[in-house]
Protein backbone atom coordinates (compact mmCIF):
# COMPACT_ATOMS: atom_id res chain seq x y z
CA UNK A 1 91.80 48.29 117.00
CA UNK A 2 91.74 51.42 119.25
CA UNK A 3 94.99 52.37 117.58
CA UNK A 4 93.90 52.17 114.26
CA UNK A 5 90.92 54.21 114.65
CA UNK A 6 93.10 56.98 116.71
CA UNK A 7 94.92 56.61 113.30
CA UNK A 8 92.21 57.17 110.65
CA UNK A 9 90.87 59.74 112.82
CA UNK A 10 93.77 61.57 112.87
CA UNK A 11 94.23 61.25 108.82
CA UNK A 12 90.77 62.06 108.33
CA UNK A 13 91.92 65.96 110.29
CA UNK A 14 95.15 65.76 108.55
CA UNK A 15 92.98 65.52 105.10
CA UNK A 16 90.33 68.06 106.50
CA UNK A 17 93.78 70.45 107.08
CA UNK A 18 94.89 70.29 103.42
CA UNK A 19 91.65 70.33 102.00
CA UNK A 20 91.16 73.77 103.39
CA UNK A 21 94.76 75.05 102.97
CA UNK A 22 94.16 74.47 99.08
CA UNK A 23 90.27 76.01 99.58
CA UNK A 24 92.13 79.24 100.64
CA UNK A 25 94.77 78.99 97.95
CA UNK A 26 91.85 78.56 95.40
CA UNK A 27 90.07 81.37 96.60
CA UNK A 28 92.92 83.47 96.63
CA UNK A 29 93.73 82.84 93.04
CA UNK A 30 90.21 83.36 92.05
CA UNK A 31 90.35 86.77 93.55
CA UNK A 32 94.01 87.31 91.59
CA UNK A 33 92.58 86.29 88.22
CA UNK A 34 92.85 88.07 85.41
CA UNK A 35 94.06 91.10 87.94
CA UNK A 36 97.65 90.59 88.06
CA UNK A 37 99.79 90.43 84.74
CA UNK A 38 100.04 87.26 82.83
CA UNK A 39 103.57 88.67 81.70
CA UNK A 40 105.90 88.68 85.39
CA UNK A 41 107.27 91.98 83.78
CA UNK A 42 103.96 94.10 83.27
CA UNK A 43 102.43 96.24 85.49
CA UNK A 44 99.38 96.05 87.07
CA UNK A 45 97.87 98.32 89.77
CA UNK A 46 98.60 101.27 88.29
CA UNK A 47 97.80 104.55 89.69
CA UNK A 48 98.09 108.10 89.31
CA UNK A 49 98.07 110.72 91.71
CA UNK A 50 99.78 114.45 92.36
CA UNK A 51 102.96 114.96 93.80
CA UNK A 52 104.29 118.30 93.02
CA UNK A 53 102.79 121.06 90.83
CA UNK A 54 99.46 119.44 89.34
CA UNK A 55 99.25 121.89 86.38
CA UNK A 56 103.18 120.37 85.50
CA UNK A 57 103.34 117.32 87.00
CA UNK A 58 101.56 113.97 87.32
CA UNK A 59 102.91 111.29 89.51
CA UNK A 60 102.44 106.96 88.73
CA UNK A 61 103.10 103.73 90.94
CA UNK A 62 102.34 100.43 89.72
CA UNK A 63 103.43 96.76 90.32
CA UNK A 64 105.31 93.84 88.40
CA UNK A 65 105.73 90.37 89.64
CA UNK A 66 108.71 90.30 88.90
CA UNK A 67 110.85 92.24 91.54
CA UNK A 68 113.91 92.69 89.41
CA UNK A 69 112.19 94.22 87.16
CA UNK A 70 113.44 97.78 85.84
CA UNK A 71 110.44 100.25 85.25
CA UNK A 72 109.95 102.91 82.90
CA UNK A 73 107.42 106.00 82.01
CA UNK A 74 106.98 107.05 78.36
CA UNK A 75 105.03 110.30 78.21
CA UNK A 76 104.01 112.18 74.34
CA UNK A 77 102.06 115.31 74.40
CA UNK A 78 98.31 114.53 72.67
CA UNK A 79 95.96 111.83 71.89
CA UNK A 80 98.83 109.96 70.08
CA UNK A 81 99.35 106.40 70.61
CA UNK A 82 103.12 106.48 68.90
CA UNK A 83 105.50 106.50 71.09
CA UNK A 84 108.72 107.20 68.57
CA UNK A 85 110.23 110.03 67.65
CA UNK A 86 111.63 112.72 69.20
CA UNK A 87 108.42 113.92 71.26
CA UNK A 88 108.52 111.28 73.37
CA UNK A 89 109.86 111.70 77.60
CA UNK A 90 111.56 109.11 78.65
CA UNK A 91 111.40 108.46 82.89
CA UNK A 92 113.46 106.48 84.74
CA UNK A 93 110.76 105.08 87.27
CA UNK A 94 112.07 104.22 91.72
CA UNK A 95 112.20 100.78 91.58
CA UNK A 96 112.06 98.99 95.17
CA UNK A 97 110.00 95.45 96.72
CA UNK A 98 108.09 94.73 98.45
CA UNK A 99 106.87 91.21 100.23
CA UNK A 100 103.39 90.21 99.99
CA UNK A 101 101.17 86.65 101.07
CA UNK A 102 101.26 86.23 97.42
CA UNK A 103 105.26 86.62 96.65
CA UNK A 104 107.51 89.68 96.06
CA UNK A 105 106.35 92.18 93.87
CA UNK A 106 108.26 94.50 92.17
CA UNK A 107 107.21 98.40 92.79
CA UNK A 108 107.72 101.07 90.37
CA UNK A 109 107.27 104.70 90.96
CA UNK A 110 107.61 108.17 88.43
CA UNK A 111 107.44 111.28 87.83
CA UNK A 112 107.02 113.99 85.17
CA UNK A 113 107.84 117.20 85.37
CA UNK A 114 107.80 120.51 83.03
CA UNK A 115 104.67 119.66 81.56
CA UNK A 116 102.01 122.73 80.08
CA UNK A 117 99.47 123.66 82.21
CA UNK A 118 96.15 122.81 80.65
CA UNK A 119 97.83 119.96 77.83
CA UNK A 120 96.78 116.61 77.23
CA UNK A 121 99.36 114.04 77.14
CA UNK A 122 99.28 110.28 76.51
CA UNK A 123 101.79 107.70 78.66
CA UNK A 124 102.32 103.96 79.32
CA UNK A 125 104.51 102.47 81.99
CA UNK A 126 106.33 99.56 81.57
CA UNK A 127 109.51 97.95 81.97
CA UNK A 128 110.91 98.95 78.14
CA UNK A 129 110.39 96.00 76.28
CA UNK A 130 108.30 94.83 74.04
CA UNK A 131 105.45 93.20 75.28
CA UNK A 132 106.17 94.55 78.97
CA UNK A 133 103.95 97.49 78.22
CA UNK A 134 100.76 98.70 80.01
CA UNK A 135 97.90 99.83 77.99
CA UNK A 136 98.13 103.00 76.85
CA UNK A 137 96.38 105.96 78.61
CA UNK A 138 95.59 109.75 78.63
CA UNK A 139 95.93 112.16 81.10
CA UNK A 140 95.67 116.33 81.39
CA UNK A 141 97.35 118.81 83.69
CA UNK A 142 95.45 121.50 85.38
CA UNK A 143 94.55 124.44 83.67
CA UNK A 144 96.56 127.51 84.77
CA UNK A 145 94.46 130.48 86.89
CA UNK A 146 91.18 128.06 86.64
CA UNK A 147 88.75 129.25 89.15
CA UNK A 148 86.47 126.62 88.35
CA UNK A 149 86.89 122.63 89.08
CA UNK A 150 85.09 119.32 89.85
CA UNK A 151 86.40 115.96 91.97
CA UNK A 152 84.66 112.74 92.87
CA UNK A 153 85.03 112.11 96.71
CA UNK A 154 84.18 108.49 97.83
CA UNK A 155 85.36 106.68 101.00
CA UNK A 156 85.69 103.03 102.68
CA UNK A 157 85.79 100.76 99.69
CA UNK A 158 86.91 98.10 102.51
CA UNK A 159 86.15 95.50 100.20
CA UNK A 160 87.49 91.76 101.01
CA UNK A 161 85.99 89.53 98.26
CA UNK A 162 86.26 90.26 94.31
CA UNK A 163 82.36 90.52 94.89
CA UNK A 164 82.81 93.42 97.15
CA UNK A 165 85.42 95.35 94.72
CA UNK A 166 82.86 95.00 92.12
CA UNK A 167 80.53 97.10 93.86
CA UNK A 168 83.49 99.36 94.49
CA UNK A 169 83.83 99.64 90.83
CA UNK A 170 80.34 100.07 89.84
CA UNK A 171 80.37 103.19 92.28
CA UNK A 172 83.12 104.97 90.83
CA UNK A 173 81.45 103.81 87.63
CA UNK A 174 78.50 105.59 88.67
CA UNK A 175 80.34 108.57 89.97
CA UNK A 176 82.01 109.43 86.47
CA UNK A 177 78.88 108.76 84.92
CA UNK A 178 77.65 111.79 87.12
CA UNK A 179 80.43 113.80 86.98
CA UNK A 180 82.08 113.24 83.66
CA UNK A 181 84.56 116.48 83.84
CA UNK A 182 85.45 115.23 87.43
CA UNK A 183 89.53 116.22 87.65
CA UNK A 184 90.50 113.90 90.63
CA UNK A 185 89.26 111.85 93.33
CA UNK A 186 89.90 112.03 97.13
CA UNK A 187 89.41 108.66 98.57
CA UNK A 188 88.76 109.16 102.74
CA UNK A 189 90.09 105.82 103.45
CA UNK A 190 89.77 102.13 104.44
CA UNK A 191 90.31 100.94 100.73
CA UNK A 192 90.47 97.35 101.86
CA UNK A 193 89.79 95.48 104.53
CA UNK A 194 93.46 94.08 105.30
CA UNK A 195 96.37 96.26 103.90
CA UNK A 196 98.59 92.59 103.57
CA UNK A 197 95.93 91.40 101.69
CA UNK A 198 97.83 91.37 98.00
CA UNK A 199 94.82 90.43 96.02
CA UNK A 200 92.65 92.65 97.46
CA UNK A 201 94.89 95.39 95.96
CA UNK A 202 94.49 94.06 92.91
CA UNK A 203 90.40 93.67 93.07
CA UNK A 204 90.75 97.27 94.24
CA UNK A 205 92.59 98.75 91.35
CA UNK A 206 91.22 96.04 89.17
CA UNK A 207 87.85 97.54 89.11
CA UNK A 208 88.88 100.93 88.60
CA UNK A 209 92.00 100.89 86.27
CA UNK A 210 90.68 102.59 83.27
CA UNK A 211 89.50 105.45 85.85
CA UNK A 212 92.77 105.90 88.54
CA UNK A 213 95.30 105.55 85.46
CA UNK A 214 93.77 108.50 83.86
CA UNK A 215 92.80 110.65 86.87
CA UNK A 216 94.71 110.79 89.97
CA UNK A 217 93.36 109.35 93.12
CA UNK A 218 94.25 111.15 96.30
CA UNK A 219 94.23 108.68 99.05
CA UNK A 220 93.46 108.96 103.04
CA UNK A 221 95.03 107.08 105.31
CA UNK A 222 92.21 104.87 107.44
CA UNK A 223 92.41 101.97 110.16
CA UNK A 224 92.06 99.32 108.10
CA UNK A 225 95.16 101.01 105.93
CA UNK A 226 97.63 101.71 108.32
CA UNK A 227 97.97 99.27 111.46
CA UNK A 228 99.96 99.76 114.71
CA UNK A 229 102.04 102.55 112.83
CA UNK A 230 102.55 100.23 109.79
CA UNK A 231 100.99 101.51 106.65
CA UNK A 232 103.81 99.38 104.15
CA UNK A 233 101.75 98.02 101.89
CA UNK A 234 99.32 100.97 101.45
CA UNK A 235 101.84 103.29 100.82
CA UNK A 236 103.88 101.57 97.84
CA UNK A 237 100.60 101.65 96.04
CA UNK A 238 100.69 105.62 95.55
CA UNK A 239 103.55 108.52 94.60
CA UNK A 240 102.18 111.34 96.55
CA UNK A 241 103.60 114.65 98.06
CA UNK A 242 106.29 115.12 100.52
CA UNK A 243 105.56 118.06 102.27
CA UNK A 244 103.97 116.38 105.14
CA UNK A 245 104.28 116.37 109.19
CA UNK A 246 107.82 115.49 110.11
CA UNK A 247 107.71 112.13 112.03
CA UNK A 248 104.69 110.76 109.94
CA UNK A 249 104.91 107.96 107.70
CA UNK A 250 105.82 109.21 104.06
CA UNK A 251 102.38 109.80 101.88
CA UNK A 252 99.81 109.96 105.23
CA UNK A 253 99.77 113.21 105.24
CA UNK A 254 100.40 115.50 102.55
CA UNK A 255 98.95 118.89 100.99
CA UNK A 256 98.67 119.90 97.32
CA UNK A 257 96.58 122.92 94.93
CA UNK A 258 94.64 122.61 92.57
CA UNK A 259 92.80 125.42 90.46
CA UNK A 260 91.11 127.98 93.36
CA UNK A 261 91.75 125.19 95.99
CA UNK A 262 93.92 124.04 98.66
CA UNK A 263 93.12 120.43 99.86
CA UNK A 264 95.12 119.19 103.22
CA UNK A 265 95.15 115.54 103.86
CA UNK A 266 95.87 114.32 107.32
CA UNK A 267 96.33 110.93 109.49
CA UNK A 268 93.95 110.14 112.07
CA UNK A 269 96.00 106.91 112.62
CA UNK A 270 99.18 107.88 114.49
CA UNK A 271 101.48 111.46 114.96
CA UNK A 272 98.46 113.23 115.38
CA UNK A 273 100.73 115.82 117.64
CA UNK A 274 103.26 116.68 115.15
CA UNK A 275 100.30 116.82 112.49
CA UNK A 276 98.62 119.94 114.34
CA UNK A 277 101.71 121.90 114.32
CA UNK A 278 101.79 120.83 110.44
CA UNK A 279 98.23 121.43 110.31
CA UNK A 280 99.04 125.44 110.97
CA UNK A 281 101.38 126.03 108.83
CA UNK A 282 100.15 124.23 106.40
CA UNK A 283 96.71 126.50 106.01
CA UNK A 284 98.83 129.38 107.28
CA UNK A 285 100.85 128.89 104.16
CA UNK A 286 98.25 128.80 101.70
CA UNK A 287 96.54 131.81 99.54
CA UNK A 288 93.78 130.03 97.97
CA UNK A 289 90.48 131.06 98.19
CA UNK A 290 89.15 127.77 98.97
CA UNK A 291 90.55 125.23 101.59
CA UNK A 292 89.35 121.57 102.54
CA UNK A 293 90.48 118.91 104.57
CA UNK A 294 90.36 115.09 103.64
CA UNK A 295 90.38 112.72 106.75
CA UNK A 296 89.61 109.27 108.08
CA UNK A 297 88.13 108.98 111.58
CA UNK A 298 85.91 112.14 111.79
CA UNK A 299 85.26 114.85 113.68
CA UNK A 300 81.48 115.16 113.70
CA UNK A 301 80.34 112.89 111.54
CA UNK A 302 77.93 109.85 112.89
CA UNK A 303 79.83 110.44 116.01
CA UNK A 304 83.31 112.56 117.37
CA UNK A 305 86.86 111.52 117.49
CA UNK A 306 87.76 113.48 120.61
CA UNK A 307 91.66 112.95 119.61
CA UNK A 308 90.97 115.64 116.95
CA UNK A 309 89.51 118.03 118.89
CA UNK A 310 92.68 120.27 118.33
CA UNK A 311 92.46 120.22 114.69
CA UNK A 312 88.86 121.70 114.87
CA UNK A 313 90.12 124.75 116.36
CA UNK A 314 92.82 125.01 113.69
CA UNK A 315 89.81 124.66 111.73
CA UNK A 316 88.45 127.32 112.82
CA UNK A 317 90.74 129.81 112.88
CA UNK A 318 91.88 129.16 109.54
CA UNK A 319 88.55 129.06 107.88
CA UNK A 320 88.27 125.56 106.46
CA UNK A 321 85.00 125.40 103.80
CA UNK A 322 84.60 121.79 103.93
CA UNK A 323 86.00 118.75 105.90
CA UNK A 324 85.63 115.42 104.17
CA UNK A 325 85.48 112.06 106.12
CA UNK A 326 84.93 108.28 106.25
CA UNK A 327 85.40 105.50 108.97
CA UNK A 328 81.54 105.66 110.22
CA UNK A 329 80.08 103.89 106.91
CA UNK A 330 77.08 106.15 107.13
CA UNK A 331 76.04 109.22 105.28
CA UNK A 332 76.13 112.45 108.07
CA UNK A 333 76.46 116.15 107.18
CA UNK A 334 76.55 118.90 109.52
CA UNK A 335 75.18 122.41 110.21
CA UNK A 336 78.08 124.55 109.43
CA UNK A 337 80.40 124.60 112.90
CA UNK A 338 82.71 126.74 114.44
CA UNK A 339 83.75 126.34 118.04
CA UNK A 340 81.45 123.16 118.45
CA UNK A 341 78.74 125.16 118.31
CA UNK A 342 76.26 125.52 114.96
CA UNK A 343 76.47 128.92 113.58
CA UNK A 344 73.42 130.79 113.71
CA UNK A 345 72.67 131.48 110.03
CA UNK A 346 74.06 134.73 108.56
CA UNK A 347 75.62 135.20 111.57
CA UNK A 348 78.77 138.14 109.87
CA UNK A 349 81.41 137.42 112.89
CA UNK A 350 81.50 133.57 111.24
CA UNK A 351 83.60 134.84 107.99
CA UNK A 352 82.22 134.40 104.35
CA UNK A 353 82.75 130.53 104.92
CA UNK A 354 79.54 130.94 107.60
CA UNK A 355 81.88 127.80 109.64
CA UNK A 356 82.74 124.37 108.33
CA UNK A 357 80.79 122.09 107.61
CA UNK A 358 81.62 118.24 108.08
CA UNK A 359 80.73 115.08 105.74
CA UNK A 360 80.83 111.19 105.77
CA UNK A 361 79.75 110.11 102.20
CA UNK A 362 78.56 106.80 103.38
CA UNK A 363 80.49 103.96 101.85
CA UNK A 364 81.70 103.22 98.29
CA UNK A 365 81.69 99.45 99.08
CA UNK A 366 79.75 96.38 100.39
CA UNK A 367 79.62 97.31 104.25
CA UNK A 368 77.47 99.49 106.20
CA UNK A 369 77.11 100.08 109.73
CA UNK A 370 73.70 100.51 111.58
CA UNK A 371 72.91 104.11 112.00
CA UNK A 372 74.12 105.81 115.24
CA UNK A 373 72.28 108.37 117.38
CA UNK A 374 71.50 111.43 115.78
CA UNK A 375 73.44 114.59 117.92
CA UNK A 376 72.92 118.36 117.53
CA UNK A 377 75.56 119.10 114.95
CA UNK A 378 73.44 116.52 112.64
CA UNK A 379 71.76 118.76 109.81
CA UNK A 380 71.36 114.93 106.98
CA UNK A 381 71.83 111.85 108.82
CA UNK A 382 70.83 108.95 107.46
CA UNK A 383 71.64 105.25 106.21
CA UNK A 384 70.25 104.09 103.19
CA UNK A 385 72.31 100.51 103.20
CA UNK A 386 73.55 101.78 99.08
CA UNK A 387 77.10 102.82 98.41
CA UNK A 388 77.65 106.32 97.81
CA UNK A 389 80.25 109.17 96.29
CA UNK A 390 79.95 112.78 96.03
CA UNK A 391 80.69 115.73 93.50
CA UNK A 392 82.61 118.91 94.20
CA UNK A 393 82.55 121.89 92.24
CA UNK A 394 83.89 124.84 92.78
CA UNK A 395 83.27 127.89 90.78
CA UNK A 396 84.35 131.25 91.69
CA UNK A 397 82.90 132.04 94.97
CA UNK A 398 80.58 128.96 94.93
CA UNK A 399 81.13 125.40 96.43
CA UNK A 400 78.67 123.18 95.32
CA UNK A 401 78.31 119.82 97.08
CA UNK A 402 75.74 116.96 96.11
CA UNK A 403 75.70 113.25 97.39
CA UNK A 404 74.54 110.29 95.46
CA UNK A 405 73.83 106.53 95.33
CA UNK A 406 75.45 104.19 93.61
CA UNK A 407 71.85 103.65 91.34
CA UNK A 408 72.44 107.94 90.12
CA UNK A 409 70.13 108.97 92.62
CA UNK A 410 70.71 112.43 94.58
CA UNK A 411 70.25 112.19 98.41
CA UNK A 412 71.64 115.48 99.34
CA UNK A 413 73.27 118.77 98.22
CA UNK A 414 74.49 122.01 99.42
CA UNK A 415 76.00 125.07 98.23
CA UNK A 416 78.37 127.31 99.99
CA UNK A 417 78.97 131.42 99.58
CA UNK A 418 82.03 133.33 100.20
């Protein structure tokens, strides 16, 4: 009798077991649906970003589900829809694989070149046969000489359920509903919460597809990106530049123009050494009026990340306007800094920039973090518990920086004077 009930107790944990295992299988596929391709063949996640000149260039990734899958860009200048003829560019996209908790997926990455500065084209991406086709899409190249442009910055999407990635989506909804001419976005990081987490990806993209197919997102490597040196799965989802730091991992840290401005994106997560030698050059090297650096764990933002403490005085001495940043999940600006010290308003030995000043736009997502200790850099500190993105404009010698919630509502602005 004993034995028997040893038995149906042990059955009863055994049925408990598989119960669950198909729970999480469920909920998985729930997350997946309608997010991934119902063709094996067709992409999904697509993406584009810069990689080289982004007034003749635009760079795509997406995935199949099929990982022998060949993948190809079609690109016709204009609104046109008809791709025959001789008009149309045909590009032979990088196929590789990659191995995910949901299977191997097939990744696909292009890029066009010789393109007219200022042009509107229209592309799809696909693997060239009928039926294997994404939607089709529009994008434009920067204007040549502009002195005058406009991006979306948002950070820590770090969304888990499809719940949370619809937030994600309303926010960038919001954002372009703000700032319709916006050109690109710089995203400071933690886009999900586990980078092996397949259909998160797809929530991710999901929710913003019509948006990042159309204008490039420009991505920041964060924590919950890159683990223990291992950023795999983040980086087959983007085609960026590769002009970074020597000994960092391809795509975490990068550099790239646009219009009057030179943004420099760097890797809080690992080679932080090698970086700072990068770091100079990299400003060193550029002659545009305008610079800002895009980074994860922040310098002063609702608190300091002592291991950047060199790049602040690279910082410094190389004028940076504006540092953007994420990780704290809280929305902190600061007075304008130079040498850790706030400088004294219209101070003339601080350069036209008057210092840099430092941001975290909150979150774009679900989570927040209770709001830390105010310190003396702190000019806005607050949390409001709403996500949150910010505008950029630049125009001539005028940087123009506001902050809003997810609902439209401005919580903050500056402007800054060369």
């Amino acid at each position: 009798m004993k034995e028997m009930k040893t038995f149906i107790f042990i059955g009863v944990i055994v049925a408990v077991l598989i119960v669950l295992a198909l729970g999480v299988e469920w909920f998985k596929s729930e997350r997946t649906a309608g997010r991934e391709a119902s063709a094996p063949s067709a992409p999904y996640d697509l993406a584009s970003t810069f990689k080289g000149d982004t007034a003749t260039s635009r760079a795509f990734t997406w995935y199949t589900g099929d990982p022998a899958a060949d993948g190809w860009l079609e690109v016709v200048k204009g609104g046109t829809s008809a791709f025959t003829g001789d008009g149309v560019i045909k590009v032979q996209a990088a196929n590789t694989t990659i191995r995910t908790d949901l299977g191997t997926r097939g990744v696909h990455k292009a890029e066009i070149t010789g393109l007219d500065p200022g042009t509107q084209y229209t592309y799809r991406v696909g693997s060239g046969e009928e039926g294997e086709w994404s939607p089709v899409y529009e994008f434009s190249t920067a204007e040549a000489d502009n002195d005058q442009i406009t991006f979306i910055n948002v950070t820590d999407s770090q969304g888990i359920t499809a719940a949370d990635f619809a937030i994600w989506g309303h926010t960038l909804d919001q954002a372009f509903k703000t700032f319709p001419a916006a050109q690109f976005i710089v995203h400071n990081g933690d886009l999900t919460e586990t980078p092996a987490d397949a259909a998160a990806w797809n929530s991710f993209f999901g929710n913003v597809q019509g948006w990042v197919a159309s204008v490039p997102l420009m991505p920041v490597t964060g924590n919950h990106d890159e683990i223990e040196e291992d950023a795999a799965n983040y980086i087959s989802h983007f085609n960026l530049p590769e002009n970074g730091a020597k000994g960092s991992i391809a795509g975490t840290s990068y550099s790239f123009d646009y219009g009057p401005v030179h943004v420099t994106v760097l890797n809080t997560e690992s080679n932080l050494k090698k970086q700072t030698e990068w770091l100079k050059k990299d400003l060193a090297g550029t002659d545009k009026p305008w610079t800002i650096v895009a980074m994860h764990r922040p310098a002063y933002g609702g608190n300091m990340y002592s291991k950047v403490e060199d790049w602040t005085e690279i910082f410094d001495k190389y004028n940076v306007d504006l540092v953007l940043q994420g990780h704290n999940h809280e929305y902190s600006r600061s007075y304008p800094l130079r040498g850790g010290k706030i400088v004294p308003e219209g101070d003339p030995s601080t350069g036209a920039a008057g210092g840099t000043v430092y941001v975290v736009t909150n979150a774009s997502g679900a989570k927040f973090n209770e709001k830390k200790e105010d310190q003396f850099y702190h000019k806005v500190h607050f949390q409001n518990n709403k996500p949150m993105f910010a505008g950029i404009t630049v125009s001539g010698n005028t940087l123009t920086y506001q902050a809003y919630d997810s609902g439209g509502k401005k919580l903050d602005e500056f402007i800054l004077v060369h």
